[in-house]
C-alpha atoms as a PDB file:
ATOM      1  CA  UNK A   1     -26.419  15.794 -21.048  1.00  0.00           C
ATOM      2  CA  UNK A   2     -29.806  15.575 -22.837  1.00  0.00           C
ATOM      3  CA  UNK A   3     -31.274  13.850 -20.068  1.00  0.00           C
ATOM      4  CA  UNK A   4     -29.909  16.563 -17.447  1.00  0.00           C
ATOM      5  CA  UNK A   5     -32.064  19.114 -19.148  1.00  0.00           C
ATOM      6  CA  UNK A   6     -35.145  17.597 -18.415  1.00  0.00           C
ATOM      7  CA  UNK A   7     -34.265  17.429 -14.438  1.00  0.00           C
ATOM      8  CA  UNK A   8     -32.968  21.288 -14.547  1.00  0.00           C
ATOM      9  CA  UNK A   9     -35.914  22.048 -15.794  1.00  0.00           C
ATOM     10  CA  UNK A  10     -38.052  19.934 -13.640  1.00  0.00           C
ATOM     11  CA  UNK A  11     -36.267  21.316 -10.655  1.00  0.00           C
ATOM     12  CA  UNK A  12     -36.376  24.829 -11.447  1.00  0.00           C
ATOM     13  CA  UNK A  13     -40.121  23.630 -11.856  1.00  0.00           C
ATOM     14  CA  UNK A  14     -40.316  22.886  -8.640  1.00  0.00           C
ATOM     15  CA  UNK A  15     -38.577  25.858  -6.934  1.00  0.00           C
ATOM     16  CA  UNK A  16     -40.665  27.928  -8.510  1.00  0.00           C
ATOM     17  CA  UNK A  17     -43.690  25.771  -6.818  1.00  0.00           C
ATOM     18  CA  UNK A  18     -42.810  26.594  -3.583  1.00  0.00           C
ATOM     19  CA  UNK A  19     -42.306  30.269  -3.903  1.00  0.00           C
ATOM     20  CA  UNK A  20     -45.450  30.625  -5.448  1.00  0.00           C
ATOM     21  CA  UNK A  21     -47.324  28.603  -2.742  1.00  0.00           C
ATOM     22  CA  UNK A  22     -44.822  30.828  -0.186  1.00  0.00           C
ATOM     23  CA  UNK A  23     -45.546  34.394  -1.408  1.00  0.00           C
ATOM     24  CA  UNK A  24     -49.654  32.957  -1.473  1.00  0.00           C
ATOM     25  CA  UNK A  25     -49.649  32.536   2.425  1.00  0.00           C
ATOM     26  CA  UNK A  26     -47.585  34.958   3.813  1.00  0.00           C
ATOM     27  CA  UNK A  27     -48.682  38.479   4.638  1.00  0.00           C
ATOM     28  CA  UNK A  28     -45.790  40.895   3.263  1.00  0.00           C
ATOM     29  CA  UNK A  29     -47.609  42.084  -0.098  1.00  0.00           C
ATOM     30  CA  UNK A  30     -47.780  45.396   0.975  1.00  0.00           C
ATOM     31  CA  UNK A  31     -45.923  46.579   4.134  1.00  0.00           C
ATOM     32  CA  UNK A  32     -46.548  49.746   6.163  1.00  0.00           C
ATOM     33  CA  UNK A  33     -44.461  51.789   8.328  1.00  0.00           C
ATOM     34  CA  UNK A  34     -45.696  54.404  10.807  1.00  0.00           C
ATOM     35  CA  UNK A  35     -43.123  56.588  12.288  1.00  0.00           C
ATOM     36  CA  UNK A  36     -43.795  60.169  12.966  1.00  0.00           C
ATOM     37  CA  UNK A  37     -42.405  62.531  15.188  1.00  0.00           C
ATOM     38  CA  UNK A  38     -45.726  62.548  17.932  1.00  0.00           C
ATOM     39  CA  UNK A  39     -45.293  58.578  18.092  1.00  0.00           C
ATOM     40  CA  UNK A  40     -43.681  56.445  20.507  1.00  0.00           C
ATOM     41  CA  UNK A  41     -44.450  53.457  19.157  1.00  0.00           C
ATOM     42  CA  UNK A  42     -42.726  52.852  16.075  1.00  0.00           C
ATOM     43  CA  UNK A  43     -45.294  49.857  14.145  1.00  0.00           C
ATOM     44  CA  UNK A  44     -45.262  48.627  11.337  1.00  0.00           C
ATOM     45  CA  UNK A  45     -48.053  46.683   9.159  1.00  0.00           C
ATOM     46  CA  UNK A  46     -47.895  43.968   6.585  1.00  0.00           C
ATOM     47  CA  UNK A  47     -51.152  43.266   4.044  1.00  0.00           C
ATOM     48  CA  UNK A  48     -51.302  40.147   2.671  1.00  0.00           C
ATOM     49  CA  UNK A  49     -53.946  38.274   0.175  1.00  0.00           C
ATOM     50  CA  UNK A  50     -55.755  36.497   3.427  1.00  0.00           C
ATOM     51  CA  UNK A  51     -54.913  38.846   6.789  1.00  0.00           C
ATOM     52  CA  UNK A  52     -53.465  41.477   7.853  1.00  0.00           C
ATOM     53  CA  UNK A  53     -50.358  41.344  10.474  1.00  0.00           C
ATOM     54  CA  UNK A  54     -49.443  44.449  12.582  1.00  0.00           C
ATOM     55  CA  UNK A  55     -45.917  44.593  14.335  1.00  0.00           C
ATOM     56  CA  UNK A  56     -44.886  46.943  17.202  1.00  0.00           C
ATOM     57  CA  UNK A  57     -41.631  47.242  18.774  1.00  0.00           C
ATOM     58  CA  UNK A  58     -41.093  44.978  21.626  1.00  0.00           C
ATOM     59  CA  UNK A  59     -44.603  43.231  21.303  1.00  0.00           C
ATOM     60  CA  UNK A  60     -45.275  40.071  20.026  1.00  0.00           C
ATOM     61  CA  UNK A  61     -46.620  40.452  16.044  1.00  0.00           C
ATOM     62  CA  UNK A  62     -50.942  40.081  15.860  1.00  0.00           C
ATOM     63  CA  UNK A  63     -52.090  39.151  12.519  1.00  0.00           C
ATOM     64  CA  UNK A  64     -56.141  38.683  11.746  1.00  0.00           C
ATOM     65  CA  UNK A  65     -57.876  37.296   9.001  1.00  0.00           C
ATOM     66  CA  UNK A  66     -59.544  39.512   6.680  1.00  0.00           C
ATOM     67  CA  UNK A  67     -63.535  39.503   7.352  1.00  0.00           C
ATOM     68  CA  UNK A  68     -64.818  40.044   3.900  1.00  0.00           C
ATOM     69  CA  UNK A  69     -63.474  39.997   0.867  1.00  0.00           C
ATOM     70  CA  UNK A  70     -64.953  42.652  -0.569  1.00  0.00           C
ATOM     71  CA  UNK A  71     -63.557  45.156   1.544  1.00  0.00           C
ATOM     72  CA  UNK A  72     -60.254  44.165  -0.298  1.00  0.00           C
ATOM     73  CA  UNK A  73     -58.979  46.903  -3.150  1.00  0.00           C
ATOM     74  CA  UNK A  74     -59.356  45.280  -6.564  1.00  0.00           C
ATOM     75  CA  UNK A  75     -55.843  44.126  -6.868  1.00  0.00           C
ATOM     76  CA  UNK A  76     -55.900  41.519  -3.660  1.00  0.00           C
ATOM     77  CA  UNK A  77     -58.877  40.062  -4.995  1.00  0.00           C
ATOM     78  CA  UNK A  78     -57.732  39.406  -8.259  1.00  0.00           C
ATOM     79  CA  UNK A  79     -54.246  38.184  -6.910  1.00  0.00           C
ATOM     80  CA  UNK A  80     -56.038  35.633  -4.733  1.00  0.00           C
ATOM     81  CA  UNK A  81     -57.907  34.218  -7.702  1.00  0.00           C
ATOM     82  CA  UNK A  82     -54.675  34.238  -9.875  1.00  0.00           C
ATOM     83  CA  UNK A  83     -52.545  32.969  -6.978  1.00  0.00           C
ATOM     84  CA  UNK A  84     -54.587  29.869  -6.510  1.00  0.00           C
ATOM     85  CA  UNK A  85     -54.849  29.394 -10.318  1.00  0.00           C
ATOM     86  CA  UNK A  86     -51.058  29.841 -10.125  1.00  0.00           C
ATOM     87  CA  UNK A  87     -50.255  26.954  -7.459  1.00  0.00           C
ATOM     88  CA  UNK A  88     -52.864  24.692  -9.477  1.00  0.00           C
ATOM     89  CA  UNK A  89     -50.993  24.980 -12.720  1.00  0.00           C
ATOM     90  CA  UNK A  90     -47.457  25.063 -11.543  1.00  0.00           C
ATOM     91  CA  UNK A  91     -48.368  21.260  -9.940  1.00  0.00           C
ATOM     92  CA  UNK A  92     -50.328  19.774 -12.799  1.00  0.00           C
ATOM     93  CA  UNK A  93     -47.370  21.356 -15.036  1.00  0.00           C
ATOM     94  CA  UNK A  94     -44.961  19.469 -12.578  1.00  0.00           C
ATOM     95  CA  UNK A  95     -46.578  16.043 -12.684  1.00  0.00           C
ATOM     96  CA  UNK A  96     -46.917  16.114 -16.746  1.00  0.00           C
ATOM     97  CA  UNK A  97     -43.508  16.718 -17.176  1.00  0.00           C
ATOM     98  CA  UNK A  98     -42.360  14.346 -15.117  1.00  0.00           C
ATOM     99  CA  UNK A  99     -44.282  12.114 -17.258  1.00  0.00           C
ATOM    100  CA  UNK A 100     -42.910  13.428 -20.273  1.00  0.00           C
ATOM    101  CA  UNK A 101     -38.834  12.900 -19.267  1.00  0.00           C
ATOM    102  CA  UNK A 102     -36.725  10.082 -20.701  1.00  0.00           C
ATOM    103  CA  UNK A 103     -35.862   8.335 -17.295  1.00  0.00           C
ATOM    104  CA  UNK A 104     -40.007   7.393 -16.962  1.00  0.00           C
ATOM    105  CA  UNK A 105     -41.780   4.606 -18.300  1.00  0.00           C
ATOM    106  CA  UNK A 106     -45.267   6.519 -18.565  1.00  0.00           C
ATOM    107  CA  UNK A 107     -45.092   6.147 -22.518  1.00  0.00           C
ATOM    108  CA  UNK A 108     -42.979   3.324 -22.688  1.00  0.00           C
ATOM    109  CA  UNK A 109     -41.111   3.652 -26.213  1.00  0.00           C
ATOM    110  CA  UNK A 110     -43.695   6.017 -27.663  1.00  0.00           C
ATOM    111  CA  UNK A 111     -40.876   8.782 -28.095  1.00  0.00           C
ATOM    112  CA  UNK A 112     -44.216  11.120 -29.429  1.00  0.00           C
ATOM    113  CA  UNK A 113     -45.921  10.744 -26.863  1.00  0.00           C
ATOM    114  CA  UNK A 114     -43.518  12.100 -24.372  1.00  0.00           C
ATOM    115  CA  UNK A 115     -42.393  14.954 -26.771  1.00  0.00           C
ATOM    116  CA  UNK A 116     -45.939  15.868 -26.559  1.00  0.00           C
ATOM    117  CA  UNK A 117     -46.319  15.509 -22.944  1.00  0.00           C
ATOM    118  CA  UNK A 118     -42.921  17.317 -22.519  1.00  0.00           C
ATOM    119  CA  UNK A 119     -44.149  20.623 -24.765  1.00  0.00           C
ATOM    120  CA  UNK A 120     -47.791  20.662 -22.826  1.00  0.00           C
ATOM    121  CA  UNK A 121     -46.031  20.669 -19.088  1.00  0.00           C
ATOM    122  CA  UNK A 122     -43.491  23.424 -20.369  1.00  0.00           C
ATOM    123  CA  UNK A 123     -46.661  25.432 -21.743  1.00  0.00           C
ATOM    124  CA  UNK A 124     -48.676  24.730 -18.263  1.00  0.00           C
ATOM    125  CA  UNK A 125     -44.942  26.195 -16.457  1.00  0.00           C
ATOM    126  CA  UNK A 126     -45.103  29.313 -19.067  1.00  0.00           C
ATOM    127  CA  UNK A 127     -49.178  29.484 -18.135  1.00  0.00           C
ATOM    128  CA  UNK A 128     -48.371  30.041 -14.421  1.00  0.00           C
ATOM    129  CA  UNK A 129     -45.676  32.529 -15.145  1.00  0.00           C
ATOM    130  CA  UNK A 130     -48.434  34.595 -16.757  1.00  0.00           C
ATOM    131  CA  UNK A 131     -50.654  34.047 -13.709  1.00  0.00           C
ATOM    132  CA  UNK A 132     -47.986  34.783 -11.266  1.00  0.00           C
ATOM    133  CA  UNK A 133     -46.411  38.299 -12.657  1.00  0.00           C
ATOM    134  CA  UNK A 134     -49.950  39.906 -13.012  1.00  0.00           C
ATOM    135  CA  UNK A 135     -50.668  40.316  -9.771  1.00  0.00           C
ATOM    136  CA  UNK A 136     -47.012  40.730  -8.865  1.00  0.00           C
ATOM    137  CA  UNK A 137     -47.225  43.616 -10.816  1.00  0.00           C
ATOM    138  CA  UNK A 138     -50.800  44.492 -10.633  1.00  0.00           C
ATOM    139  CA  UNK A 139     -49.760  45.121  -7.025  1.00  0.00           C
ATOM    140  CA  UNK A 140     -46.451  46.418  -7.370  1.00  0.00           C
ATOM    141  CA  UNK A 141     -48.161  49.735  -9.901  1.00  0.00           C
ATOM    142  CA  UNK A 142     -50.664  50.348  -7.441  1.00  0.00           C
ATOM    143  CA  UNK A 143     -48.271  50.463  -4.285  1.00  0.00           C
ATOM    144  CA  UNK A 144     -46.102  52.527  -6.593  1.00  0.00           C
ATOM    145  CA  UNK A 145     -48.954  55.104  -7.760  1.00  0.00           C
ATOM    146  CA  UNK A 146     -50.600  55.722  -4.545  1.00  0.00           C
ATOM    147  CA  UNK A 147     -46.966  56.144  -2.969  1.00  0.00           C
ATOM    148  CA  UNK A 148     -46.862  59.475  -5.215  1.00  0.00           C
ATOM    149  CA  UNK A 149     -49.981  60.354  -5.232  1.00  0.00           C
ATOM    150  CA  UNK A 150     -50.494  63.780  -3.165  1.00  0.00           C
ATOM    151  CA  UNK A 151     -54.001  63.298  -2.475  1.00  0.00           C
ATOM    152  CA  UNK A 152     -53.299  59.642  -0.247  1.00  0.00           C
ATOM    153  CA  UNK A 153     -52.504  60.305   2.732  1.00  0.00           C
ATOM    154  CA  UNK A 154     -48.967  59.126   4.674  1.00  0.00           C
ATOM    155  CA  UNK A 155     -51.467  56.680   6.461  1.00  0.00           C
ATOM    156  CA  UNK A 156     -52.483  54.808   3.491  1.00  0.00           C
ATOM    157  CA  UNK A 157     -49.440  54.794   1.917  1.00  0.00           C
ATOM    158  CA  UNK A 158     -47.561  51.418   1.554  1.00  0.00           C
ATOM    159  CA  UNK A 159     -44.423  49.934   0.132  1.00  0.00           C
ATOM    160  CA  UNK A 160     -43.323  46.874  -1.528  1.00  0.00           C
ATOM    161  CA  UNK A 161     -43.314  43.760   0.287  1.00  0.00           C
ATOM    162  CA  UNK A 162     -40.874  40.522   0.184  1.00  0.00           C
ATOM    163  CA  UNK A 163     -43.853  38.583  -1.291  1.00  0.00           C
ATOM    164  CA  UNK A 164     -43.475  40.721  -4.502  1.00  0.00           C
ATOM    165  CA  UNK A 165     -39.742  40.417  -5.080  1.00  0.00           C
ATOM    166  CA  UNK A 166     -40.177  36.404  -4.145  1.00  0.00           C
ATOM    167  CA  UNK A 167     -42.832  36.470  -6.670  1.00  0.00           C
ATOM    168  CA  UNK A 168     -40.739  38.023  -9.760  1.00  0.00           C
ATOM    169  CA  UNK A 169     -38.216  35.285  -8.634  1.00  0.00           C
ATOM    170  CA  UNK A 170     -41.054  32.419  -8.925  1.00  0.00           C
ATOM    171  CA  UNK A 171     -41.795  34.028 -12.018  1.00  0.00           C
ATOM    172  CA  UNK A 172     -38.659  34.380 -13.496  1.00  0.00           C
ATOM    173  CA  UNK A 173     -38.082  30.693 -12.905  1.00  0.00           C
ATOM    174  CA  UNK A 174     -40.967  29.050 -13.525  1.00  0.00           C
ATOM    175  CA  UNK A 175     -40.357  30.849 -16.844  1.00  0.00           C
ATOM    176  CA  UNK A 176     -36.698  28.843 -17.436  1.00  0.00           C
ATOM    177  CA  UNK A 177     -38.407  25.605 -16.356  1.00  0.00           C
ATOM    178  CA  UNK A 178     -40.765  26.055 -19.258  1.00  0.00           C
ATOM    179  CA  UNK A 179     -38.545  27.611 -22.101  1.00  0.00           C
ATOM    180  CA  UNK A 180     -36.175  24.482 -21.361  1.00  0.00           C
ATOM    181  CA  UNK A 181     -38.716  22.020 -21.402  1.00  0.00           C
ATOM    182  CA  UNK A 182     -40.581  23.465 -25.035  1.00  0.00           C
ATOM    183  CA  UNK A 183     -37.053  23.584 -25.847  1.00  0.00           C
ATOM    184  CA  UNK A 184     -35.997  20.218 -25.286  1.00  0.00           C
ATOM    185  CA  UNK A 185     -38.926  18.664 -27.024  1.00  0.00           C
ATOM    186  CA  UNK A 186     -38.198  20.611 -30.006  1.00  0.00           C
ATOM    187  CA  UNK A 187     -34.898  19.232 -30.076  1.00  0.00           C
ATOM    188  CA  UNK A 188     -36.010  15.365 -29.934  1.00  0.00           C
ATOM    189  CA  UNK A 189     -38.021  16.326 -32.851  1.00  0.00           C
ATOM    190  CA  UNK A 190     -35.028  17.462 -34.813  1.00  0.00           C
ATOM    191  CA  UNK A 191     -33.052  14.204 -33.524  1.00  0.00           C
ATOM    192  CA  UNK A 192     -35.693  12.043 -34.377  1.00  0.00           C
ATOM    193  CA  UNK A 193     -36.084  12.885 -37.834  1.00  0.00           C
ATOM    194  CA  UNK A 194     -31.992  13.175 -37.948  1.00  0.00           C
ATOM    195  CA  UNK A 195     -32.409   9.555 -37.036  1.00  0.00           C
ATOM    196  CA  UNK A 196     -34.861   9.022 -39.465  1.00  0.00           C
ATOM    197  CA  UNK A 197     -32.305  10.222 -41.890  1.00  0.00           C
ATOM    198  CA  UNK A 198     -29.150   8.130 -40.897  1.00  0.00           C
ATOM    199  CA  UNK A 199     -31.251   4.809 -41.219  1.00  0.00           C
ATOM    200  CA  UNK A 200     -28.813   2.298 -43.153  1.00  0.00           C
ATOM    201  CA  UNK A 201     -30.413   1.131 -46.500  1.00  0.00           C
ATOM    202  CA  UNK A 202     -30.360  -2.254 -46.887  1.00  0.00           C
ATOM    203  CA  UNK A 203     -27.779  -4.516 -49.714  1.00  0.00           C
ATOM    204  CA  UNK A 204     -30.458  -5.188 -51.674  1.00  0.00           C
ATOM    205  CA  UNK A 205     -31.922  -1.705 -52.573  1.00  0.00           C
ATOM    206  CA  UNK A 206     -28.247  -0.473 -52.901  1.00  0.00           C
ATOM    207  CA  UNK A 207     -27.441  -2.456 -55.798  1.00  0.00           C
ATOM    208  CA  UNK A 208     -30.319  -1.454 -57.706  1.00  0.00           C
ATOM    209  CA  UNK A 209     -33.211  -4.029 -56.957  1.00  0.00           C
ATOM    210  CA  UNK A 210     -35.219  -5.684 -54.685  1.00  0.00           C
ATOM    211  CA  UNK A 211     -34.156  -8.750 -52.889  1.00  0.00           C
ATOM    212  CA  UNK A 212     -35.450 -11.418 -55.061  1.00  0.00           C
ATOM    213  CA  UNK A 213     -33.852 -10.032 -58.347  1.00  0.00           C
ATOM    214  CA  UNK A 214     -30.734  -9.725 -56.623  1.00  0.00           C
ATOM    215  CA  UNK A 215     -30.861 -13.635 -55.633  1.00  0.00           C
ATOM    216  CA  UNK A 216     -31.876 -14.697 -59.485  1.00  0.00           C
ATOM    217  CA  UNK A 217     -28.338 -13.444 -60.187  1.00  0.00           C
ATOM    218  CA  UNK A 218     -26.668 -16.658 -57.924  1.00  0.00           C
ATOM    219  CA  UNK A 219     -25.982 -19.723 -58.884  1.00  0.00           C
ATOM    220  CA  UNK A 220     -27.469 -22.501 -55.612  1.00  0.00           C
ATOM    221  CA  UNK A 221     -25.225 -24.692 -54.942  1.00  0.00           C
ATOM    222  CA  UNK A 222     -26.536 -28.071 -55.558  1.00  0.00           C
ATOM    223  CA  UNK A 223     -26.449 -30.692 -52.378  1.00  0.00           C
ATOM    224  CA  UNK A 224     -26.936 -33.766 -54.525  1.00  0.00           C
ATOM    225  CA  UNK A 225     -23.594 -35.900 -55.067  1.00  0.00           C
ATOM    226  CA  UNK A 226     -22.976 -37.012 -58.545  1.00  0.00           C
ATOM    227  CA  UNK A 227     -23.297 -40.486 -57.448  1.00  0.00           C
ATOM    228  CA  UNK A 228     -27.105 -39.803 -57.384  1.00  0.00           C
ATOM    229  CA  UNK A 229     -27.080 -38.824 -61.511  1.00  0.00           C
ATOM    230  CA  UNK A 230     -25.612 -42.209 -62.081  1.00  0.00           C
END
């Protein structure tokens, strides 16, 4: 059961990998819908960290790549950076675990070692959780804010895309993967020095002394026949 910990936690790891590197590429941060009463055309926009797709009804969708990235608002430029520092940190966290579980031989029987390389790829999985949610969120408040704001208008209004409710998910599990992984190498801490504990004292030191004074107290049993004191 101890062991299975370590793969949960790896796996959940590794979900949370792919949704990060998902929500990174595809264009549904912020998502658009024009429908007014003088249009025929009912289209509808996504925005996403590196182009911009546009869908209409019955037409194949166009996306393009963004020219510049400074005509980006502050929150897609920041979520690119973070994004990227994201994917980067939820592999290296990934790979160090791995090292760190009981079913490796990275360490061989260096049990410290891997309790140490077990805590620092649960703190890299907690590390990317960080990374991920603010510009989840980041996002998310500023979709939210110019959505009521009177003085945007319908136009530039968005709403919130799949990429930011996949991205809370990442989030949310990326953060299991690392609480269990801290977690478990807490816990071979505690059952190391348990064992530590429980380690059988010898005969000798029971009875009160060392092993030498306890063999002064026997009498050898002589191999010579009494023939030979004749």
């Amino acid at each position: 059961m101890r062991g299975k910990l370590d793969i949960v936690g790896l796996v959940l790891g590794f979900i949370g990998l792919i949704g990060v590197v998902t929500i990174t590429g595809l264009p549904m941060w912020k998502v658009t819908a024009y429908i007014g009463a003088n249009l025929i055309v009912m289209e509808t926009q996504w925005d996403g960290l590196w182009m911009n797709c546009i869908n209409q009804v019955n037409i194949r969708m166009q996306c393009k790549v963004y020219d510049s990235l400074l005509i980006l608002p502050p929150e897609l430029q920041a979520a690119r950076g973070l994004m990227c520092v994201s994917i980067v940190l939820a592999t290296a966290a990934l790979l160090v675990s791995f090292c760190g579980t009981r079913r490796t031989n990275c360490f061989g029987d260096d049990a410290r070692g891997k309790r140490v390389t077990l805590a620092l790829g649960g703190a890299l999985f907690l590390l990317c959780c960080v990374t991920t949610l603010i510009p989840v969120c980041w996002t998310a408040h500023t979709i939210i804010r110019n959505f009521y704001d009177p003085l945007v208008i319908d136009a530039r209004k968005h709403e919130l895309g799949a990429s930011l409710y996949t991205g809370a998910a990442a989030a949310g599990l990326l953060l299991a993967a690392g609480a269990i992984l801290v977690w478990r190498s807490t816990a071979r801490d505690g059952q190391a020095g348990e064992e530590y504990h429980l380690q059988p004292v010898p005969t000798s030191e029971r009875d009160g002394g060392d092993g030498h004074d306890a063999g002064l107290g026997r009498n050898p049993s002589s191999t010579y026949s009494k023939i030979q004191y004749v």
